[in-house]
Protein backbone atom coordinates (compact mmCIF):
# COMPACT_ATOMS: atom_id res chain seq x y z
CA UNK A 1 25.51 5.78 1.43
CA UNK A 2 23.48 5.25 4.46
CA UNK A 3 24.59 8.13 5.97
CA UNK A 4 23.44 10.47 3.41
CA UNK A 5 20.15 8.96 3.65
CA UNK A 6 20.27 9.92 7.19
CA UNK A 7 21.68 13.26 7.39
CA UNK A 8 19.28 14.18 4.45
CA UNK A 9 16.37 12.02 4.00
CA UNK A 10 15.62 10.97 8.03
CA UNK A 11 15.84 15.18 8.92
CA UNK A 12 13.49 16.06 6.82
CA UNK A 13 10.45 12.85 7.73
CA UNK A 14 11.24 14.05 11.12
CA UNK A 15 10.80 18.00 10.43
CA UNK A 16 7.45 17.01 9.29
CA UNK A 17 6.55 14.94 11.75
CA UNK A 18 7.47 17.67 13.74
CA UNK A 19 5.29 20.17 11.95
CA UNK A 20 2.42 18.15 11.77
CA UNK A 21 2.47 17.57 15.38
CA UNK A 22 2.73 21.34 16.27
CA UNK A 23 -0.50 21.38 14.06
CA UNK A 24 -2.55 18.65 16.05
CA UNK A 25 -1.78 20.72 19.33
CA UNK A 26 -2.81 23.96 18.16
CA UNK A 27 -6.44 23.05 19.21
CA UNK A 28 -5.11 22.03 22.41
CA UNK A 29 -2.71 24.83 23.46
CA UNK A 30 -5.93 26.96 22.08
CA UNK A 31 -7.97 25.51 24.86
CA UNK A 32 -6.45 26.98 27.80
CA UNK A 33 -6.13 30.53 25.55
CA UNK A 34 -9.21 30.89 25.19
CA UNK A 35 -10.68 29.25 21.89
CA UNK A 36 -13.61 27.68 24.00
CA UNK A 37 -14.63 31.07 25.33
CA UNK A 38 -13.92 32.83 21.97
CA UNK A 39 -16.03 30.49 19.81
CA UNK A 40 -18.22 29.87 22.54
CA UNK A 41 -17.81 25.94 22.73
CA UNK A 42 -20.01 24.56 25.10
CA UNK A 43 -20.83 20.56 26.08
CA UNK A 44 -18.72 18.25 23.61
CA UNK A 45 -18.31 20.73 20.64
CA UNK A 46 -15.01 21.06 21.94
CA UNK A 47 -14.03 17.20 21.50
CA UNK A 48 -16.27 17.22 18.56
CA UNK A 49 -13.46 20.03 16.74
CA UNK A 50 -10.89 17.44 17.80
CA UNK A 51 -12.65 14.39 16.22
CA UNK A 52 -13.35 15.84 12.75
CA UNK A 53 -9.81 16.59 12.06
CA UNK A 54 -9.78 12.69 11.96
CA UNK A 55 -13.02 12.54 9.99
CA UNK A 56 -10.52 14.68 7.24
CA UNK A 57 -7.81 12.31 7.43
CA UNK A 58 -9.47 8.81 7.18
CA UNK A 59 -11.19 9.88 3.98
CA UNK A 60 -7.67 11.37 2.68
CA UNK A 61 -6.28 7.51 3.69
CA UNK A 62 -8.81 6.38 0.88
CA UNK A 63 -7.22 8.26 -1.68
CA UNK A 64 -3.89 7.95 -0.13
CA UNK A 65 -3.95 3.74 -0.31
CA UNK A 66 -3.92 4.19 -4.46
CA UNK A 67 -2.51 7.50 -4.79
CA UNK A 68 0.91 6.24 -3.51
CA UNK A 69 1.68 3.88 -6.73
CA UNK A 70 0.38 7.12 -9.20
CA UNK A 71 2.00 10.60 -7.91
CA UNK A 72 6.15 10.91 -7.18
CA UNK A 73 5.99 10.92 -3.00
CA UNK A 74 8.18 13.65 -2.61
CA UNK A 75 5.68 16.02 -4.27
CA UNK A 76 2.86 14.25 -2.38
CA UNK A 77 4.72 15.36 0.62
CA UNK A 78 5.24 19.19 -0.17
CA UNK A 79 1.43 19.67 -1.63
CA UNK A 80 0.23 17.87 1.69
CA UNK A 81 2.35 20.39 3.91
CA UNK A 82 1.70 23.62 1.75
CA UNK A 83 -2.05 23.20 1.67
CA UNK A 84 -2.09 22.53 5.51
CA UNK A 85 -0.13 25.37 6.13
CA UNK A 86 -1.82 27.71 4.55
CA UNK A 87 -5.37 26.05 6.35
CA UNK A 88 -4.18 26.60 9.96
CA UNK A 89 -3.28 30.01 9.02
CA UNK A 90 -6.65 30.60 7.55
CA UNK A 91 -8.10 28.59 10.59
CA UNK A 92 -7.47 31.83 12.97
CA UNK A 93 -10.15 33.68 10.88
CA UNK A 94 -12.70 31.06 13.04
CA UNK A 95 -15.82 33.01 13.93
CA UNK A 96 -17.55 29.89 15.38
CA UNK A 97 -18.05 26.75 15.98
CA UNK A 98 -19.07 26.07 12.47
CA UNK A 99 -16.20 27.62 11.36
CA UNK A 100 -13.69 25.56 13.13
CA UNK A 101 -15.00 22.44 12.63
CA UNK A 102 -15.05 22.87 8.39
CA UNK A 103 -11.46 24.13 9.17
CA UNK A 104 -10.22 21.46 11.35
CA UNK A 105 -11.87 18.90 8.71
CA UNK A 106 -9.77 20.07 5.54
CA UNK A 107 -6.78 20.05 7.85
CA UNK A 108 -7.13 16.64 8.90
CA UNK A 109 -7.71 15.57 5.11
CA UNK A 110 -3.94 17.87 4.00
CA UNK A 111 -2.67 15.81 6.81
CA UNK A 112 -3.56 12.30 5.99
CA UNK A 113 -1.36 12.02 3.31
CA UNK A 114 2.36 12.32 5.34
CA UNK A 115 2.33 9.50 7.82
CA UNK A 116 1.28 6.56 5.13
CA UNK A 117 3.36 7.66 2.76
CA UNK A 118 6.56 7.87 5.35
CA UNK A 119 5.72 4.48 6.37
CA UNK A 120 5.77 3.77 2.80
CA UNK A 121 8.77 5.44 1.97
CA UNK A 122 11.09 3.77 5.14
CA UNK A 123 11.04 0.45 3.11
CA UNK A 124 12.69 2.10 0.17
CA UNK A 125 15.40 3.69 1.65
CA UNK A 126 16.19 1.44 4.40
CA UNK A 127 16.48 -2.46 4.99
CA UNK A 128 14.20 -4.28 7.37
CA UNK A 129 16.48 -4.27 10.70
CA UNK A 130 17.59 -0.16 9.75
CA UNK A 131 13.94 0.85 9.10
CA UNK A 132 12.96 0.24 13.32
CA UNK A 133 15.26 2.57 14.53
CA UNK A 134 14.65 5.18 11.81
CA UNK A 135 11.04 4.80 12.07
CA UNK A 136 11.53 5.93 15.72
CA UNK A 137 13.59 8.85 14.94
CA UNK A 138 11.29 10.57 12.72
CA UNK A 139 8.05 9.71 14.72
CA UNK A 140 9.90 11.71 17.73
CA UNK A 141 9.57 14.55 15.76
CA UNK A 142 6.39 14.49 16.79
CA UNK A 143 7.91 15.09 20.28
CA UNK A 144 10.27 18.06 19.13
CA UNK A 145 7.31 19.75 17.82
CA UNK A 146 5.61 19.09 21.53
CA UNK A 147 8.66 21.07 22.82
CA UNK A 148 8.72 24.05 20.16
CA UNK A 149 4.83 24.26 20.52
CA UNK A 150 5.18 25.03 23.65
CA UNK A 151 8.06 27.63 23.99
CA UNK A 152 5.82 29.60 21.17
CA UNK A 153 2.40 28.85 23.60
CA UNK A 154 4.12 29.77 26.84
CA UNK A 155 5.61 33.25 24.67
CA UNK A 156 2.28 33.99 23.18
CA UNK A 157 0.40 33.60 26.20
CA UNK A 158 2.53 36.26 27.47
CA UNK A 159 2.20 38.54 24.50
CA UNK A 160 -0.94 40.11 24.22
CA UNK A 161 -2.09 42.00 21.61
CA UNK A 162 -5.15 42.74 19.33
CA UNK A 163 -6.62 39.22 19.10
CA UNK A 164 -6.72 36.21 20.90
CA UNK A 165 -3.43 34.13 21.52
CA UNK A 166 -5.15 30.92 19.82
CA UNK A 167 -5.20 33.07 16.80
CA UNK A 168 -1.62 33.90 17.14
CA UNK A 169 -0.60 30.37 18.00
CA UNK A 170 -2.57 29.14 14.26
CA UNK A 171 -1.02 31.87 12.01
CA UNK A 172 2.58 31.02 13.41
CA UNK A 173 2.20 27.53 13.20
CA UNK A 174 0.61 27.79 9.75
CA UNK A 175 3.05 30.05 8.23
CA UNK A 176 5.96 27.52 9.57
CA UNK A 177 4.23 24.64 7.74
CA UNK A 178 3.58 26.68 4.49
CA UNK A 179 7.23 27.53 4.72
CA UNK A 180 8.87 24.44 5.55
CA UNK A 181 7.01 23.16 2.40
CA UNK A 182 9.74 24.12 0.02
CA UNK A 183 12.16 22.51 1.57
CA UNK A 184 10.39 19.30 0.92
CA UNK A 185 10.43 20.57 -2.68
CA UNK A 186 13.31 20.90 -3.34
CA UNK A 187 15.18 18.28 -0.88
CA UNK A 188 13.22 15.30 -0.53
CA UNK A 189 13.66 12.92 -3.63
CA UNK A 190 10.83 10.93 -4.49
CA UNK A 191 12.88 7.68 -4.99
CA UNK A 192 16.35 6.65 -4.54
CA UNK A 193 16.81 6.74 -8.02
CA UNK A 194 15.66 10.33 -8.39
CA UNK A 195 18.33 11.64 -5.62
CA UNK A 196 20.68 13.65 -6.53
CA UNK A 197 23.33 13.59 -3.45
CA UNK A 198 23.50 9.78 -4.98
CA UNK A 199 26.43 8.85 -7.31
CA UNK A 200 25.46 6.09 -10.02
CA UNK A 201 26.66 3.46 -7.57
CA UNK A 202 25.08 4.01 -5.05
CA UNK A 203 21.38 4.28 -7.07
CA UNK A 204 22.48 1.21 -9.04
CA UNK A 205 22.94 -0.41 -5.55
CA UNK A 206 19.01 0.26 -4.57
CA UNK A 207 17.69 -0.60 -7.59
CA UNK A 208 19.68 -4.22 -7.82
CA UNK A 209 19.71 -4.90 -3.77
CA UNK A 210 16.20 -2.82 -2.27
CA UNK A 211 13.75 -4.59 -4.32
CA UNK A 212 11.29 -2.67 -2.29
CA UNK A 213 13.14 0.90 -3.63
CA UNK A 214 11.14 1.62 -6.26
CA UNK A 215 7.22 2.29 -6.71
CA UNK A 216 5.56 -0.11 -8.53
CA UNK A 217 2.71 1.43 -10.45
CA UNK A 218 0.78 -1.82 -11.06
CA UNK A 219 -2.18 -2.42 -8.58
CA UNK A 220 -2.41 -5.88 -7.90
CA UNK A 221 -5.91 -7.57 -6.40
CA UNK A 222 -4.62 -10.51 -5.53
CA UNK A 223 -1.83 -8.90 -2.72
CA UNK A 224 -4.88 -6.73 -1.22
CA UNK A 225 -7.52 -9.35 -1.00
CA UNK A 226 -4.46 -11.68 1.03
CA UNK A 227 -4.56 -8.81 3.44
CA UNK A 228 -8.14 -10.00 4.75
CA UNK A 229 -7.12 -13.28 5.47
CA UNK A 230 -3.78 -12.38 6.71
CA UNK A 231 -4.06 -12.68 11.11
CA UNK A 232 -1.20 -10.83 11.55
CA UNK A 233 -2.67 -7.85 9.90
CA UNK A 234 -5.16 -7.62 12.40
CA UNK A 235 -3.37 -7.94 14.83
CA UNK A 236 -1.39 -4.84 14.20
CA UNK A 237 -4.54 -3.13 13.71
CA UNK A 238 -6.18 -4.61 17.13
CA UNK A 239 -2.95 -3.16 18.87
CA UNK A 240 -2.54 0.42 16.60
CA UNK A 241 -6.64 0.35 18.37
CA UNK A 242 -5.15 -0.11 21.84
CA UNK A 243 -2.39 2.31 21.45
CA UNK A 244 -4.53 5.03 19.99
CA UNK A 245 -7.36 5.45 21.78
CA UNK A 246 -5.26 6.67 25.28
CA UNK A 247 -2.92 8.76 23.21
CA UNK A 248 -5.61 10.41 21.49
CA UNK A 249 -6.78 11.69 25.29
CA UNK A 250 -3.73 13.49 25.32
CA UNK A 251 -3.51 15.20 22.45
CA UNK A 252 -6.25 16.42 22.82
CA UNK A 253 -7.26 16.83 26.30
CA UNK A 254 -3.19 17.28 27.45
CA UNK A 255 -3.81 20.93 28.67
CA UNK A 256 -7.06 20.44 30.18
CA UNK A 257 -5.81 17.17 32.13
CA UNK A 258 -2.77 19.36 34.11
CA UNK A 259 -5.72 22.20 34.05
CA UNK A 260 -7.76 19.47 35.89
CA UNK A 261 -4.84 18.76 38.04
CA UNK A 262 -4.57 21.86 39.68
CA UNK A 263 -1.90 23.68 37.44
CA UNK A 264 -2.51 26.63 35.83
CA UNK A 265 -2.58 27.49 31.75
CA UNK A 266 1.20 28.76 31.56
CA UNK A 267 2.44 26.19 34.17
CA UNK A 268 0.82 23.67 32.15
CA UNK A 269 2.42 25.34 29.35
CA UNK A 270 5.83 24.37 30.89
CA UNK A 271 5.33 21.14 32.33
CA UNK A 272 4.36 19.96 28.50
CA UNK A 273 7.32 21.30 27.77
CA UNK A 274 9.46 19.13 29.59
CA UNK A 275 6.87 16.05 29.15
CA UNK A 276 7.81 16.78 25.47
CA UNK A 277 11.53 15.90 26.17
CA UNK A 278 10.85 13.24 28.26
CA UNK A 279 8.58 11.39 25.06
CA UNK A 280 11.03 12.04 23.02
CA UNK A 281 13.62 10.32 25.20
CA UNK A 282 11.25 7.49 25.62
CA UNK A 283 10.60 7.15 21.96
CA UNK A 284 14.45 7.14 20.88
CA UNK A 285 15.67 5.03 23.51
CA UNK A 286 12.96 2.72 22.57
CA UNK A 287 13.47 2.65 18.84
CA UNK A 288 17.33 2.05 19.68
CA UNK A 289 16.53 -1.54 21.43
CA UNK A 290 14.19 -2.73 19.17
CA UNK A 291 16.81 -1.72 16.01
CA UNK A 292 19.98 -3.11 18.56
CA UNK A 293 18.52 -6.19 19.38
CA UNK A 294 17.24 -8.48 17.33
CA UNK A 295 13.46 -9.51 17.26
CA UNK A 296 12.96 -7.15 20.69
CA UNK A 297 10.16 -4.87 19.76
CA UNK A 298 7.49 -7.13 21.10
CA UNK A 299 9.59 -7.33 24.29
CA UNK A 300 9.84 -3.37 24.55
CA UNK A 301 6.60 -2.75 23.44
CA UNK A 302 5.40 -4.98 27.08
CA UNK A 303 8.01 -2.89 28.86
CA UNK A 304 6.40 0.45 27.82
CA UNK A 305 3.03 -0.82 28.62
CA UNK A 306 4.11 -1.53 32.20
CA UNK A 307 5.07 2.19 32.75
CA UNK A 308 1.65 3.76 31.25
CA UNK A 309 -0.38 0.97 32.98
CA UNK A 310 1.27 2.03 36.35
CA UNK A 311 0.82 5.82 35.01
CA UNK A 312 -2.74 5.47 34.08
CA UNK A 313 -3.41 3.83 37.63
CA UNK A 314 -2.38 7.10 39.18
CA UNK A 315 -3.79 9.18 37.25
CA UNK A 316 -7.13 6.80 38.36
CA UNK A 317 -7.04 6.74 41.91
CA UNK A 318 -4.09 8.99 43.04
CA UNK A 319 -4.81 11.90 44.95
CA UNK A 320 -2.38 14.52 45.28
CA UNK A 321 -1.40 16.58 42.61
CA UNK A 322 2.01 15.59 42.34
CA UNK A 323 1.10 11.43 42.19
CA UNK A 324 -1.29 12.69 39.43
CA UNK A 325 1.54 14.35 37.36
CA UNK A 326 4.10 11.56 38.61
CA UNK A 327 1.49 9.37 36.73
CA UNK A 328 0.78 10.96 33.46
CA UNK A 329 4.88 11.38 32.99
CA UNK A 330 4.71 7.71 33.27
CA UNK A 331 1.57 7.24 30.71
CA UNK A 332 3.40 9.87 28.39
CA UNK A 333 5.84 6.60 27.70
CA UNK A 334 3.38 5.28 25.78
CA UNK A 335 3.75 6.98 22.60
CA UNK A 336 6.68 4.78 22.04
CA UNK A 337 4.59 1.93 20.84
CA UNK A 338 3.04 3.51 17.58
CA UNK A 339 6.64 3.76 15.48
CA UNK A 340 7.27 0.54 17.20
CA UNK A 341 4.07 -0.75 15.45
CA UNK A 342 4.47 1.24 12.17
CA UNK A 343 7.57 -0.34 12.13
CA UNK A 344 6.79 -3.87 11.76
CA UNK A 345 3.84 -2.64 9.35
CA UNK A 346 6.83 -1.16 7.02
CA UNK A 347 9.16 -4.06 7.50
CA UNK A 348 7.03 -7.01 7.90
CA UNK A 349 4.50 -7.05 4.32
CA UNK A 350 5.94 -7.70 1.03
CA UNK A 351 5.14 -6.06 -2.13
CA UNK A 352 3.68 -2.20 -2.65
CA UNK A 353 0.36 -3.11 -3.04
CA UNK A 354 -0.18 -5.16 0.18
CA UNK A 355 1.80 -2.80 2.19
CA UNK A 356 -0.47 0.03 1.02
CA UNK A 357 -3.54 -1.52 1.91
CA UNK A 358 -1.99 -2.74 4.97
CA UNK A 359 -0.70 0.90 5.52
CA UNK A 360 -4.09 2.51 5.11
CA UNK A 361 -6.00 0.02 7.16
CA UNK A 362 -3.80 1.40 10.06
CA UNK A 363 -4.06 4.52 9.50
CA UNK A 364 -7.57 4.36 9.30
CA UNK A 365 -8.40 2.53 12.48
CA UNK A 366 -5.81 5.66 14.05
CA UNK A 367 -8.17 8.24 12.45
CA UNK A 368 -11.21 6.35 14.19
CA UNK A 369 -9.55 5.54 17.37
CA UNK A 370 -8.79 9.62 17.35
CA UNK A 371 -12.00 10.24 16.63
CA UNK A 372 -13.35 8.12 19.76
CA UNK A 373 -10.37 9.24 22.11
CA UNK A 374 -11.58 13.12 22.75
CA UNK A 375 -15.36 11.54 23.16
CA UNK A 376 -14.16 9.33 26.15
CA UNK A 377 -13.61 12.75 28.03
CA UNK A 378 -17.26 13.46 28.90
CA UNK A 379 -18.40 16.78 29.49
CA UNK A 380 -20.95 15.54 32.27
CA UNK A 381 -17.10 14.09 34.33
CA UNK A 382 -15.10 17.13 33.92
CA UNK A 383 -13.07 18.15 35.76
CA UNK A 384 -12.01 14.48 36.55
CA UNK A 385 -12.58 12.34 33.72
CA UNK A 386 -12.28 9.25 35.58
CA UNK A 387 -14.38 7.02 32.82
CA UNK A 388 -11.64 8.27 30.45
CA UNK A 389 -8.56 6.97 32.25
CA UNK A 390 -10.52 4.15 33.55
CA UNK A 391 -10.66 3.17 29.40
CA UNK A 392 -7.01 4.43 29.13
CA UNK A 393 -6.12 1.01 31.70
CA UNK A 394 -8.16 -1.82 29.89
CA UNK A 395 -6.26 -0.39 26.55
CA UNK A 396 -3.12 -0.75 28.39
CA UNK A 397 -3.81 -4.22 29.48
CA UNK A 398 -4.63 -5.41 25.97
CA UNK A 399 -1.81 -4.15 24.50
CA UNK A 400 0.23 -5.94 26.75
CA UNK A 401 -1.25 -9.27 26.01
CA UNK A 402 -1.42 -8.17 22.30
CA UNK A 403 2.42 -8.17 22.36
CA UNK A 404 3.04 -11.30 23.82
CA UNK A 405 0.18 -12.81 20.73
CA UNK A 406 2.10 -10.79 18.24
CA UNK A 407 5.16 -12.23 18.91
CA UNK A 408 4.01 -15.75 18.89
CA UNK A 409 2.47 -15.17 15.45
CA UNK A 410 5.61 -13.57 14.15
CA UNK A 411 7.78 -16.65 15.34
CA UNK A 412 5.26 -19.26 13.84
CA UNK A 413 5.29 -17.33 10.50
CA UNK A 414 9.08 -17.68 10.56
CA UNK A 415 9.19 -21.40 11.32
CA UNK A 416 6.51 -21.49 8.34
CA UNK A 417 9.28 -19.88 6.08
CA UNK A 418 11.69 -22.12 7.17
CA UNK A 419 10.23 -25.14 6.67
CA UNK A 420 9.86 -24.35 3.19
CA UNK A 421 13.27 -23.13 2.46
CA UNK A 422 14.35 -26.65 3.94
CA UNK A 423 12.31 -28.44 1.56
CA UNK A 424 13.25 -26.53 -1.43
CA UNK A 425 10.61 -27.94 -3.26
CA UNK A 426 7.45 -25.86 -4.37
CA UNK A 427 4.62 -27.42 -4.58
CA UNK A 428 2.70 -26.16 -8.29
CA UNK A 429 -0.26 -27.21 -8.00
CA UNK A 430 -1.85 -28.10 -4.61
CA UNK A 431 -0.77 -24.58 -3.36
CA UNK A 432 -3.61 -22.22 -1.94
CA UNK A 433 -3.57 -18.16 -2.29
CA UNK A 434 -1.59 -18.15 1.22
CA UNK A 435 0.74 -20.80 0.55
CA UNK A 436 1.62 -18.95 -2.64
CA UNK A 437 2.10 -15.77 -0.78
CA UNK A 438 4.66 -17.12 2.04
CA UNK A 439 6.27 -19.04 -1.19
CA UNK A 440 6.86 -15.32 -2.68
CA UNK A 441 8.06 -14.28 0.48
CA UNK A 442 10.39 -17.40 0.93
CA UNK A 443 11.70 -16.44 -2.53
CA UNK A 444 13.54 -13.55 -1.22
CA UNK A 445 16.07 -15.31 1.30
CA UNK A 446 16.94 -12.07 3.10
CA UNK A 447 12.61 -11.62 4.17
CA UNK A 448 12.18 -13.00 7.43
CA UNK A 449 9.81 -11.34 9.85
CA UNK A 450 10.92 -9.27 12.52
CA UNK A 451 8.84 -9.04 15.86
């Protein structure tokens, strides 16, 4: 039963992811052929077109935080993808700055939707210790796309022809998107229930064991207001912050970094192409520990950190080109600790409502933290940047000690839930709002927080 999910549920999140990701790098494949000079970006309009695609998706997180318990997710899914699609397409037809920037802002908003509901959706199909590892696989799709992107950039920029490659490179990512679409339609259930590669076993099976398999349509207050309260919400969101803002950099300045290097716009064509692999490695291998080991995501999340802080040090102060690249291969480990992250959002907050506030809060501090990444790359320290990667280090040194806090938290929460499984007695009237809460979540004996 698993397996089907896998072989028909886990493809498709990651296609997307995929997708999507080829989207975000348009802009920056664009850069080095010639969107700046075509559009005639000057000072920060450039990170300015990068930041507004985030202005798009934090106000789609709004309406994505209460449009999860109304729509079925699987048709949230395809009319997210086919209306991006066909705006990246329409983005080529970019006159000017103006242009782009409206553009990049509705494509940003089509995009906000996938990534909370996915979160969203990895609780219903898998259980808390399968959902790390699967979270993982699909958020390396973001990876594959970084490897098809830039096959199609390096063959564009070869091509020629009657307009600009940027153009080219928007029009064939847009029409993949708008395609791909309809295989969300028809493919991707909305709930287990609703699948139709599931026998009546196998659906009777979710809906009696995965009480988190269904959508629950009632909003309830009293789950978001806990989130407030809740420190190990914000700690999530204090570390999504300081895993964001450096990863933002290369999204969107990726190109322009190797440009600044010393390497050319096709060479830096290729050597994103293998960094792409390399993430992607870095990203599965780490989603496999934290899923084979129990309670080691914390502990890999401080291993990856080590490798970008060393990275990010010589990008800082290194001086030949190849330390340089040596170091941004090693900061380019760092995407591994988002699905890491997104992964103990999924697993770690009971009931739909509080995971969808939860859900959205993180995605919204990602939309502002990639709204503030481009803006760290001055125009005034080009070609350089060194204030950028200089902020890229202090986030890497708070994520470490955010990890080792995390996991503290996460272990004192779990000695809270055990002490009141050993007592077995509720108290009825003396409880407060959070005592009620972890006496919900002791009521399910297979919840236990994972960390």
């Amino acid at each position: 039963m698993v397996r089907k999910v896998d072989f028909i549920v886990l493809p498709i999140m990651m296609i997307t992811y995929c997708m999507q990701f080829m989207d975000k790098l348009a802009l920056s494949s664009g850069s080095v052929f010639g969107v700046k000079t075509d559009l005639h970006l000057v000072g920060q309009d450039y990170s300015w077109c990068s930041s507004i695609f985030y202005f798009g998706f934090m106000l789609g997180n709004f309406i994505a935080a209460r449009i999860l318990h109304i729509v079925p997710l699987g048709k949230l899914i395809f009319t997210a993808v086919f209306f991006w699609g066909i705006t990246l397409a329409c983005s080529a037809a970019s006159q000017n700055y103006a242009g782009l920037m409206v553009a990049r802002f509705v494509l940003g908003f089509c995009e906000s939707f996938v990534s909370p509901t996915f979160v969203f959706m990895t609780t219903m199909w898998w259980t808390q210790q399968q959902g790390a590892f699967r979270t993982n696989i699909y958020f390396a799709g973001n990876d594959i796309g970084g490897v098809i992107s830039s096959l199609i950039a390096f063959g564009i920029g070869h091509a020629g022809g009657a307009l600009m490659p940027w153009r080219y490179l928007f029009i064939c990512y847009g029409c993949l998107a708008f395609v791909w679409s309809f295989v969300i339609l028809f493919f991707l259930p909305d709930t287990p229930s609703k699948a139709r590669f599931f026998d009546s076993s196998e659906k009777k099976y979710y809906k009696e064991e995965m009480s988190t398999s269904e959508v629950e349509k009632k909003w309830d207050w009293e789950q978001a207001k806990s989130c407030v309260t809740d420190v190990n919400v914000w700690l999530i969101l204090v570390a999504i912050a300081s895993s964001i803002l450096p990863n933002s950099g290369v999204i969107s300045y990726g190109y322009i970094i190797l440009d600044s290097f010393g390497f050319t716009s096709i060479q830096s064509t290729l050597i994103n192409l293998a960094l792409s692999v390399f993430t992607w490695f870095c990203i599965t291998f780490a989603g496999y520990l934290a899923s084979h080991f129990k309670n080691s995501r914390c502990y890999v999340i401080l291993i990856v950190v080590v490798f970008s802080l060393v990275g990010g040090c010589l990008i800082y102060k290194g001086q030949a080109k190849g330390v340089k690249l040596l170091g941004y291969f090693l900061v380019d480990v760092q995407p591994a600790i988002t699905p890491l992250l997104l992964g103990m959002t999924a697993s770690n907050f009971k009931g739909n409502t509080r995971r969808s506030v939860v859900n959205s809060a993180v995605f919204i501090v990602y939309c502002a933290c990639n709204i503030a990444g481009p803006q760290l790359f001055r125009a005034k320290d080009a070609p350089h940047y060194p204030h950028a990667f200089l902020s890229w280090i202090v986030c890497y040194c708070i994520s470490a000690c955010l990890a080792v806090i995390m996991r503290f938290s996460w272990i004192h929460s779990n000695k809270k839930l055990e002490k009141l499984a050993e007592s077995a007695v509720l108290p009825a009237t003396k409880s407060t709002d959070s005592e009620k809460e972890e006496i919900m979540e002791f009521m399910d004996p297979t919840f236990r927080y994972k960390y």
